[in-house]
N, C-alpha and C. Protein backbone atom coordinates (compact mmCIF):
# COMPACT_ATOMS: atom_id res chain seq x y z
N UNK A 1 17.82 87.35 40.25
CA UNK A 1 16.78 88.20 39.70
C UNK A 1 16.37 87.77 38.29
N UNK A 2 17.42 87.55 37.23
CA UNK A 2 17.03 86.82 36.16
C UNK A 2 15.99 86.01 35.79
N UNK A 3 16.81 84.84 37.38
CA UNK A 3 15.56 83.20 37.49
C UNK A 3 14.36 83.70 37.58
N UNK A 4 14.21 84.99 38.44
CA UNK A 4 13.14 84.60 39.09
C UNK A 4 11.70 85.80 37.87
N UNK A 5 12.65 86.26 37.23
CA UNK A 5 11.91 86.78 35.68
C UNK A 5 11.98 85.93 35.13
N UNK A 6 12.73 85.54 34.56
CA UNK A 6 11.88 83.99 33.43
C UNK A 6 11.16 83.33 34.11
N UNK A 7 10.94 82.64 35.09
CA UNK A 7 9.77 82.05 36.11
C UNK A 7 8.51 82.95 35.80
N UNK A 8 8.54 83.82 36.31
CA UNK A 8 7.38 84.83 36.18
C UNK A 8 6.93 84.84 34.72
N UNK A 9 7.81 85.10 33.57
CA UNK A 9 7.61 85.80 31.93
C UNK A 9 6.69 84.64 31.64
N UNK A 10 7.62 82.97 31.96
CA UNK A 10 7.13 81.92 31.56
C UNK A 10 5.18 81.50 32.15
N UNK A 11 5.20 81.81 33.81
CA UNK A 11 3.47 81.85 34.33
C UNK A 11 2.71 82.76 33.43
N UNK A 12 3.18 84.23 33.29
CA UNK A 12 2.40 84.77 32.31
C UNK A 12 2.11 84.57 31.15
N UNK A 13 2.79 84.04 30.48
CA UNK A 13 2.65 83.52 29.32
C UNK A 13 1.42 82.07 29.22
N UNK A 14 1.65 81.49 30.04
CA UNK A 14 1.17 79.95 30.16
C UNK A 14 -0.43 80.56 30.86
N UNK A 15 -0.53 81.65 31.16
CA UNK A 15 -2.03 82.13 32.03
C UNK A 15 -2.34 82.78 30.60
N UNK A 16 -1.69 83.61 29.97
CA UNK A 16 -2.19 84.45 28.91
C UNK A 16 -2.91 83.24 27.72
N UNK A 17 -2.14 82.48 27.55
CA UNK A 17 -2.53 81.24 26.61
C UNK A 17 -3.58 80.11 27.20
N UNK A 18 -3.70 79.84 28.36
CA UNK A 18 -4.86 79.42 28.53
C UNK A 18 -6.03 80.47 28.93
N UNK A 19 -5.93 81.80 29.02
CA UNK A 19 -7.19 82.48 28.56
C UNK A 19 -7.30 82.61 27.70
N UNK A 20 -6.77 82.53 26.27
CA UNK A 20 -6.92 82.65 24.70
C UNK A 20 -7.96 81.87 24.72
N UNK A 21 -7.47 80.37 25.26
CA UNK A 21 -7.77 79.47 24.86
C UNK A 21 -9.59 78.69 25.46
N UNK A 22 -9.87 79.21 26.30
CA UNK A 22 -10.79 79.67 26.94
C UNK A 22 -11.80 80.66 26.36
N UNK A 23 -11.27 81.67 25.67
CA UNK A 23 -12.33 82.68 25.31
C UNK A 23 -12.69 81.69 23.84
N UNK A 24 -11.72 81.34 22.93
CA UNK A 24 -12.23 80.49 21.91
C UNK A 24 -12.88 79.74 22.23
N UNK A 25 -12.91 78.58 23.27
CA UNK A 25 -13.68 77.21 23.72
C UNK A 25 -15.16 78.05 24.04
N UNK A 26 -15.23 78.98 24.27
CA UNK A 26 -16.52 79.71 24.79
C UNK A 26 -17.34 79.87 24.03
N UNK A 27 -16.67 80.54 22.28
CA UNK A 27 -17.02 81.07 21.70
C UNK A 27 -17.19 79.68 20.47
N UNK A 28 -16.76 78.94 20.08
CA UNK A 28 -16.64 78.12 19.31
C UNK A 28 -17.71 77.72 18.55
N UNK A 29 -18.92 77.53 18.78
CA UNK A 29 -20.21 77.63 17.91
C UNK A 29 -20.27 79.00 16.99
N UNK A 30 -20.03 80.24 17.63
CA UNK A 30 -20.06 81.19 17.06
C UNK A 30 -18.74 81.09 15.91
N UNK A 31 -17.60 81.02 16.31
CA UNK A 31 -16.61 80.98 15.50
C UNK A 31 -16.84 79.90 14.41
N UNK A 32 -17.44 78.61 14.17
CA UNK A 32 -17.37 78.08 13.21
C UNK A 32 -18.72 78.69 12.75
N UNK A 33 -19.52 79.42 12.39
CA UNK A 33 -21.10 79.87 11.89
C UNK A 33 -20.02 80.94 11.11
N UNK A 34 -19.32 81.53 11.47
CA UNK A 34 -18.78 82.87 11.21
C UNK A 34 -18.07 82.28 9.95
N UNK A 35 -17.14 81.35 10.44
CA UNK A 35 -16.29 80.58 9.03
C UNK A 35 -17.19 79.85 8.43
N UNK A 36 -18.42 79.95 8.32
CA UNK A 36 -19.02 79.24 7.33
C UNK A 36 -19.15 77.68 7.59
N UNK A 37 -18.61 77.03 8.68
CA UNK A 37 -18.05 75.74 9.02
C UNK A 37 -19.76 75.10 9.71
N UNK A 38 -20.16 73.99 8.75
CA UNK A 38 -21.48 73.44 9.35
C UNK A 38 -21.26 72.67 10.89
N UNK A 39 -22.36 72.52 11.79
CA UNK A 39 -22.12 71.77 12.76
C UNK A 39 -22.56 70.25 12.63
N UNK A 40 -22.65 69.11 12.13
CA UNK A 40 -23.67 68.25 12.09
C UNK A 40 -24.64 67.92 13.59
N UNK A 41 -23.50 67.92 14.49
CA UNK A 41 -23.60 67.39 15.69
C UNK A 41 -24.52 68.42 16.59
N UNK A 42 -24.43 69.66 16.18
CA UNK A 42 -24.90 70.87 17.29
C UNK A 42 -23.45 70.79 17.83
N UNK A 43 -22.81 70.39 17.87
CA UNK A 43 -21.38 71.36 18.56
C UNK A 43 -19.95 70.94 17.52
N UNK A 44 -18.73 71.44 17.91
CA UNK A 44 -17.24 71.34 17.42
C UNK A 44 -17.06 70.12 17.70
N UNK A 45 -17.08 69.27 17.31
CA UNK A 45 -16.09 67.76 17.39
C UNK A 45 -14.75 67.46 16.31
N UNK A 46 -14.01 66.94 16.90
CA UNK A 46 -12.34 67.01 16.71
C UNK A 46 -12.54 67.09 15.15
N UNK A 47 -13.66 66.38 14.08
CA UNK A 47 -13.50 66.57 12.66
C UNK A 47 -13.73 68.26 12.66
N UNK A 48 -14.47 68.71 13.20
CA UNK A 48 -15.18 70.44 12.74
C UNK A 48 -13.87 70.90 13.59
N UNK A 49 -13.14 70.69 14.71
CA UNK A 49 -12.04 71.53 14.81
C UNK A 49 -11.34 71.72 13.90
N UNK A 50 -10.76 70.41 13.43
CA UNK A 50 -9.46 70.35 12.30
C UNK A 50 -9.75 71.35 11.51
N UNK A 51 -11.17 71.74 10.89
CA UNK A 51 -11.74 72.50 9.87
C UNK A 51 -11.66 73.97 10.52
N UNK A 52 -11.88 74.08 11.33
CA UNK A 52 -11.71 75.63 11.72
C UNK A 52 -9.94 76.00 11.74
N UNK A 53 -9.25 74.47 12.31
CA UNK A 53 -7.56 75.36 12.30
C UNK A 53 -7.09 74.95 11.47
N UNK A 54 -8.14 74.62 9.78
CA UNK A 54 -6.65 74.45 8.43
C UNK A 54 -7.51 76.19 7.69
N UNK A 55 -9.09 76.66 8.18
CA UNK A 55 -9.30 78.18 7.51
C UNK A 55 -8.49 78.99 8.21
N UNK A 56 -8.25 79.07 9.85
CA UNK A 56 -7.59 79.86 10.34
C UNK A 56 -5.79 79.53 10.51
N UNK A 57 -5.68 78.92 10.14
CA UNK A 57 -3.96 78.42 9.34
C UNK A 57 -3.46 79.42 8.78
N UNK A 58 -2.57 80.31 9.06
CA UNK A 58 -1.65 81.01 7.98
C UNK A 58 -0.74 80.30 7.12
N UNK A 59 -1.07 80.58 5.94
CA UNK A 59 -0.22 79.75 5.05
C UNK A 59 0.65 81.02 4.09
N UNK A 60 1.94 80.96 4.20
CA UNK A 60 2.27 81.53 2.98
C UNK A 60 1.96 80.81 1.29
């Protein structure tokens, strides 16, 4: 019964995180306009990502 809950905890988890990850990819024009983050291209390319995850970075 254990196995077969961590099996399960672990799918939910791995479904919950690729819908995160999904609603961001959706939204991602909007999310960098919001941070202020220019597009040159008309869309996120790997330089404008880096820039959206060092504003949204928690840093102590």
């Amino acid at each position: 019964m254990i196995l077969i809950g961590c099996r399960r905890g672990r799918a939910a988890g791995a479904a919950l995180a690729d819908l995160a990850e999904a609603a961001v990819d959706t939204q991602q024009r909007q999310l960098a306009e919001a941070l202020g983050i220019e597009l040159p291209h008309g869309r996120v390319t790997p330089a404008e990502g880096l820039r959206i995850n060092d504003v949204l970075n928690k840093r102590a």
